[in-house]
C-alpha atoms as a PDB file:
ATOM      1  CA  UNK A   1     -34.645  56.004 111.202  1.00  0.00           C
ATOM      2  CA  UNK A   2     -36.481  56.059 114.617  1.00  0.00           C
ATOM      3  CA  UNK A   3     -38.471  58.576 115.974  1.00  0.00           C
ATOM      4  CA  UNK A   4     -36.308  58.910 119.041  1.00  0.00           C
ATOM      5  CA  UNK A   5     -32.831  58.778 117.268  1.00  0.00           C
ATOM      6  CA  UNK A   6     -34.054  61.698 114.745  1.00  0.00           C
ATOM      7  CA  UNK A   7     -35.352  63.672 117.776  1.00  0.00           C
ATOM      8  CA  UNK A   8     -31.826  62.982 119.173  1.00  0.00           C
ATOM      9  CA  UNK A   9     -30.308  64.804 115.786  1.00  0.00           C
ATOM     10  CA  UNK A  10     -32.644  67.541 115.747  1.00  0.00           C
ATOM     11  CA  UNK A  11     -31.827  68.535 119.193  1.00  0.00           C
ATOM     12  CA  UNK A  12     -27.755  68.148 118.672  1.00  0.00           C
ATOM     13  CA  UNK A  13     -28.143  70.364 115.530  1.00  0.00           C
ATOM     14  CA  UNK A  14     -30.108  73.032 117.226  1.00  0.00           C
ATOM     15  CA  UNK A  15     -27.404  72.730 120.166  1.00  0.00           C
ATOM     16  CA  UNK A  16     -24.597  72.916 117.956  1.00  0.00           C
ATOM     17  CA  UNK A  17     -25.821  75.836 115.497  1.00  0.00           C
ATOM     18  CA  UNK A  18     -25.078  78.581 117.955  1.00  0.00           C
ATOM     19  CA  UNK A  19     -21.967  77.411 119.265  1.00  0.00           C
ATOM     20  CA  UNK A  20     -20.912  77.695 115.323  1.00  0.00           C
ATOM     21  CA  UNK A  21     -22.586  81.023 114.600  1.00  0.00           C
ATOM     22  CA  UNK A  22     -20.280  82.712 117.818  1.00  0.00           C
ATOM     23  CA  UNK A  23     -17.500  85.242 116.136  1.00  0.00           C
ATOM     24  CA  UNK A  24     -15.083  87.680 117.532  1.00  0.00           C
ATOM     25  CA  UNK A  25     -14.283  90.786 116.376  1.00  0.00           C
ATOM     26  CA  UNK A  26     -10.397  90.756 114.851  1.00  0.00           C
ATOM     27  CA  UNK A  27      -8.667  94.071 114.278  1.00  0.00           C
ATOM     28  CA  UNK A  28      -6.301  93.908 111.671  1.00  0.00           C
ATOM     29  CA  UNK A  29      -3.652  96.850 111.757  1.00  0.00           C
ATOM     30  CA  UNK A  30      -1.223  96.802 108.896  1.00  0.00           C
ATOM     31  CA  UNK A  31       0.747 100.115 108.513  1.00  0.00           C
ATOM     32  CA  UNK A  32       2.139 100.623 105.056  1.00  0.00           C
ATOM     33  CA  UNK A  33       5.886 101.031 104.023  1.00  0.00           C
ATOM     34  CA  UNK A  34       7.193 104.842 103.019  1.00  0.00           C
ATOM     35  CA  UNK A  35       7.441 104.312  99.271  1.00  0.00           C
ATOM     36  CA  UNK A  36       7.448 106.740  95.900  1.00  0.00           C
ATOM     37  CA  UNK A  37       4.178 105.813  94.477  1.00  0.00           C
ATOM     38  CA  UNK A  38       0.664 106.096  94.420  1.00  0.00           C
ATOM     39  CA  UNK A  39      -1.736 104.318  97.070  1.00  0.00           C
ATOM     40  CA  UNK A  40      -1.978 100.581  97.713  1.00  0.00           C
ATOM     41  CA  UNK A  41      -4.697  98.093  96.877  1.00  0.00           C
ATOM     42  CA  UNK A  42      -4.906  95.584  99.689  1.00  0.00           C
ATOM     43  CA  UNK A  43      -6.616  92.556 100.044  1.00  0.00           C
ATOM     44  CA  UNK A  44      -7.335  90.879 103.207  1.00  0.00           C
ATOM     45  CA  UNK A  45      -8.624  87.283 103.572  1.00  0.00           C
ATOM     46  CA  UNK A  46      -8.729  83.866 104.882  1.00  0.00           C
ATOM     47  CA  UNK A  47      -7.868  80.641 103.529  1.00  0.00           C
ATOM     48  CA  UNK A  48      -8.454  77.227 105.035  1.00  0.00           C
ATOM     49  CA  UNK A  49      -5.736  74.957 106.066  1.00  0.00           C
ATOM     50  CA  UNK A  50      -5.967  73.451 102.275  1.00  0.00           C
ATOM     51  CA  UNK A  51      -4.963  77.313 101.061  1.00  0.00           C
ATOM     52  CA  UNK A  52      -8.633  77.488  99.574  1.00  0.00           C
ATOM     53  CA  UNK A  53     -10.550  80.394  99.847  1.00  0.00           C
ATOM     54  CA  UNK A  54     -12.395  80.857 102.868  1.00  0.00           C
ATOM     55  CA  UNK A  55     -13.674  84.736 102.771  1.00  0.00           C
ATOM     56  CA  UNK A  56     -12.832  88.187 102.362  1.00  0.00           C
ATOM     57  CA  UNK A  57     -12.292  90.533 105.296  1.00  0.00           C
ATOM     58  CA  UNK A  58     -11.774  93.866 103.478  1.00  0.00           C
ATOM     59  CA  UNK A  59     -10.407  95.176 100.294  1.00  0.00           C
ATOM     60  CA  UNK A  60      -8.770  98.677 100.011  1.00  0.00           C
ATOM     61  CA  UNK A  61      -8.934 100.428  97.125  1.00  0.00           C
ATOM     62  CA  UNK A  62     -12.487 101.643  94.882  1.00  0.00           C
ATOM     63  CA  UNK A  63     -11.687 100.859  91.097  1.00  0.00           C
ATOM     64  CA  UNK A  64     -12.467  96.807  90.067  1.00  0.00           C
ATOM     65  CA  UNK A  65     -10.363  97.001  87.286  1.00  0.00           C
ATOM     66  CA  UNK A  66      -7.628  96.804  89.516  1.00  0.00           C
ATOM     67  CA  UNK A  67      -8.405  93.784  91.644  1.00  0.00           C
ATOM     68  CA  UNK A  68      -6.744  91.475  89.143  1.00  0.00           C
ATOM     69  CA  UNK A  69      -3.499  92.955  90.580  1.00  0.00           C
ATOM     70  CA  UNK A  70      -4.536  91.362  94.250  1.00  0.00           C
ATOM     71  CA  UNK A  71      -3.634  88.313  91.879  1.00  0.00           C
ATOM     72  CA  UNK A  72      -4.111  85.654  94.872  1.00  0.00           C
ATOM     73  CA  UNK A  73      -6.623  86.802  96.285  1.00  0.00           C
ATOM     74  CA  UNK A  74      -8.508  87.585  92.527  1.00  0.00           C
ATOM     75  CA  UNK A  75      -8.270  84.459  91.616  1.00  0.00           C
ATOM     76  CA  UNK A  76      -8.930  82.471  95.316  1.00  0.00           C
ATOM     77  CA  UNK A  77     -12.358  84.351  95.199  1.00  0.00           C
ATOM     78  CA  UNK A  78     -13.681  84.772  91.910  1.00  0.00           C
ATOM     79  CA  UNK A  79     -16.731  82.187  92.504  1.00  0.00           C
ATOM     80  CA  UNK A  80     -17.543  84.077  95.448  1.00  0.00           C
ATOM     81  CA  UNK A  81     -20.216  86.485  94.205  1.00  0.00           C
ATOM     82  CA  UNK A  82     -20.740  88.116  97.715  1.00  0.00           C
ATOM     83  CA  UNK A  83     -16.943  88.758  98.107  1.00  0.00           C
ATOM     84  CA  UNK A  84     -16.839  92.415  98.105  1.00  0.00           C
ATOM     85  CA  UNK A  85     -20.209  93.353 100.095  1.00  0.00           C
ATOM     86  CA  UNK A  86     -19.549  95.805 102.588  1.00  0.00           C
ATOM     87  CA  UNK A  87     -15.756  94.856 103.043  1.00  0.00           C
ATOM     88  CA  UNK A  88     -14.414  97.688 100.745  1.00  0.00           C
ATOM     89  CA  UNK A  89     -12.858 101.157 100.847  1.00  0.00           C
ATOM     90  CA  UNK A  90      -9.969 103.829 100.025  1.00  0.00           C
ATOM     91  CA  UNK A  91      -6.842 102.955  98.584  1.00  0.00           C
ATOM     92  CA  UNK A  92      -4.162 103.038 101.493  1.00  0.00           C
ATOM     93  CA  UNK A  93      -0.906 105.594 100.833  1.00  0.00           C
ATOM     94  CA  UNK A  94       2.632 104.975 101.812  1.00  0.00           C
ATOM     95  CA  UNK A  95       3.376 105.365 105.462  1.00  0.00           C
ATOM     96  CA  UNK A  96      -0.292 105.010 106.520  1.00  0.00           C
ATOM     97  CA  UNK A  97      -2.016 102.496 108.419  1.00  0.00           C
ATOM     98  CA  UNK A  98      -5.030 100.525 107.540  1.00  0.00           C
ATOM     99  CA  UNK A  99      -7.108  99.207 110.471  1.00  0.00           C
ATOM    100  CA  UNK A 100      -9.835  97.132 109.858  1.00  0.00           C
ATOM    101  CA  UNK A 101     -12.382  95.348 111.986  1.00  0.00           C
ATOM    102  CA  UNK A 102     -14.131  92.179 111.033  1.00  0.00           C
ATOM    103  CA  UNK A 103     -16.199  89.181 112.379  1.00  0.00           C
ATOM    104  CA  UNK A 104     -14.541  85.537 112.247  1.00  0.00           C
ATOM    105  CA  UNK A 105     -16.238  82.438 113.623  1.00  0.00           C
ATOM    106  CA  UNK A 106     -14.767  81.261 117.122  1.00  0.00           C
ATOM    107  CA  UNK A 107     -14.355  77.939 114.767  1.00  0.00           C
ATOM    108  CA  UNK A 108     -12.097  79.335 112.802  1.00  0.00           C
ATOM    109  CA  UNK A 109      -9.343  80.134 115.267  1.00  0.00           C
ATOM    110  CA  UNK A 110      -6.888  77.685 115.894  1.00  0.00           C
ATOM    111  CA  UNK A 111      -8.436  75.558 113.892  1.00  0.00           C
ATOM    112  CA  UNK A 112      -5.628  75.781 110.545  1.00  0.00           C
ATOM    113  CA  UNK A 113      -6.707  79.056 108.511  1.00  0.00           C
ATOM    114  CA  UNK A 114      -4.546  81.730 107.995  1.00  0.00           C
ATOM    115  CA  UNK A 115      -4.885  85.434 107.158  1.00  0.00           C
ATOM    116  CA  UNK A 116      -3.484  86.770 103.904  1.00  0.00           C
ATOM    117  CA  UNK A 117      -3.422  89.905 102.580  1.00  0.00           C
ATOM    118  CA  UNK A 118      -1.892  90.785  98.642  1.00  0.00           C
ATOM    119  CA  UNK A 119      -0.802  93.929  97.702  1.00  0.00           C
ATOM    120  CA  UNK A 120      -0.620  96.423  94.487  1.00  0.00           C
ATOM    121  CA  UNK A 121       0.753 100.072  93.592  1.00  0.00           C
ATOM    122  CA  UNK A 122      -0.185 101.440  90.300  1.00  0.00           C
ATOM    123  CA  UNK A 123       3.337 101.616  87.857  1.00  0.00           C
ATOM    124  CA  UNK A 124       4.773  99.553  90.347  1.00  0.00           C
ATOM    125  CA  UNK A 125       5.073  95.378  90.699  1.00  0.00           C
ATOM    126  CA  UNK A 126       2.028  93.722  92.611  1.00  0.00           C
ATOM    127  CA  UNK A 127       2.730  91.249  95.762  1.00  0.00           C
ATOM    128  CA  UNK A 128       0.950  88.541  95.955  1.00  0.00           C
ATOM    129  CA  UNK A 129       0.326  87.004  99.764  1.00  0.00           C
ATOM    130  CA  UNK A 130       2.259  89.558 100.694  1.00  0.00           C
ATOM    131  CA  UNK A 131       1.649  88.712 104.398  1.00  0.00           C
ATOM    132  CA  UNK A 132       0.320  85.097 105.619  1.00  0.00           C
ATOM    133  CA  UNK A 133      -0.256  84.621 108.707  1.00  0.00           C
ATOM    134  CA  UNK A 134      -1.647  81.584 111.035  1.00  0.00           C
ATOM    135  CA  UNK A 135      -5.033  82.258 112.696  1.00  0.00           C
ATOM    136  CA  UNK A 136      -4.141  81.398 116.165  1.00  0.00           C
ATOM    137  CA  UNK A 137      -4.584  82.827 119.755  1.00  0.00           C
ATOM    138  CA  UNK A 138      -0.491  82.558 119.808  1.00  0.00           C
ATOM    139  CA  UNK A 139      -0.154  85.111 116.660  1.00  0.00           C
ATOM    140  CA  UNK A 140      -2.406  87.271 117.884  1.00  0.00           C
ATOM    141  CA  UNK A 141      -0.823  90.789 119.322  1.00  0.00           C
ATOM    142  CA  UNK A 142       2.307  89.756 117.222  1.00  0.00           C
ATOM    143  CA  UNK A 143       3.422  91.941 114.293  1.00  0.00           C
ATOM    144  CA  UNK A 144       4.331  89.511 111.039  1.00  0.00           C
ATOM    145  CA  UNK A 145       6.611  91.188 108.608  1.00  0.00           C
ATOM    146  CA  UNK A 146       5.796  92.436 105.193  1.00  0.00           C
ATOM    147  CA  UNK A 147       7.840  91.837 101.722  1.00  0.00           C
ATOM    148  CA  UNK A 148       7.220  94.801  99.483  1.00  0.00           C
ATOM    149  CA  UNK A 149       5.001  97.850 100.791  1.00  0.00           C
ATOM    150  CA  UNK A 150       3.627  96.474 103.944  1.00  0.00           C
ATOM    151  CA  UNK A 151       5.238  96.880 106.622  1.00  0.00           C
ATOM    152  CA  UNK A 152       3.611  94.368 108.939  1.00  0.00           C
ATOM    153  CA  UNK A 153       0.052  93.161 110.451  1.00  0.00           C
ATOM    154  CA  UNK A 154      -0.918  92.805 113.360  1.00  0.00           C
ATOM    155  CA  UNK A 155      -4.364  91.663 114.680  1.00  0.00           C
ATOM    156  CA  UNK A 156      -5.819  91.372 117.630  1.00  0.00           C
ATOM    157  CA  UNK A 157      -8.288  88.877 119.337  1.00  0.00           C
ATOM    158  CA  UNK A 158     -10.415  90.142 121.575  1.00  0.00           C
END
């Protein structure tokens, strides 16, 4: 290669870094169904257009040992070592809401990944991709139904 065409590359990739590196803060609110039973497990994440694994945004609930019952999301991340690093907390109970707050790339959005979250109650059955949702400017605001103990999610874009 040239001296002026890799000077060319250099200075697209230093262009280019920062415009990837931008995020926005997305609140997630997902309120929990009234049920008999202990509190939820919930695992929030995002998946690529391909349904792999793209990153975890939080994970309720303390113990480990229970995190094979977020069976999706369990096995979508098991290679990722840094999964759970500052992105946990409490178990949720019935009739509460979770709200959580995380950073996603501007590239990300509208660009085919979609928010999932799984779901587990001790003694009772797990739900796996309980909610899936596009990552788009259009679903943002919009409440997506739940099937078992969530209720719904909503985020919001800033």
């Amino acid at each position: 290669m040239s001296k002026p065409l890799l000077t060319t590359l250099a200075a697209a990739c230093v262009l280019a870094v920062p415009a990837l590196a931008h995020s926005r803060q997305v609140t997630l609110s997902i309120p929990l169904k009234s049920y008999s039973g202990n509190g939820a497990y919930v695992a929030a994440y995002l998946t690529d257009a391909k349904g792999a694994y793209a990153g975890t945004l939080w994970v309720a609930g303390g113990k480990a040992k229970y995190y094979k019952h977020l069976s999706d999301w369990n096995r979508l991340s098991s290679g990722d070592a840094k999964r759970l690093t500052g992105v946990t907390g409490a178990s949720v109970g019935a009739g509460r809401t979770l709200k959580v707050t995380a950073d996603i790339a501007d590239a990300l959005i509208d660009a085919g990944y979609e928010i999932r979250l799984d779901a587990a109650v001790e003694d009772m059955r797990d739900s796996p991709s309980e909610i899936r949702v596009p990552l788009t400017t259009g679903n943002a605001g919009k409440p997506q139904a739940g099937k078992q103990y969530l209720q719904s999610l909503t985020f919001q874009l800033p």
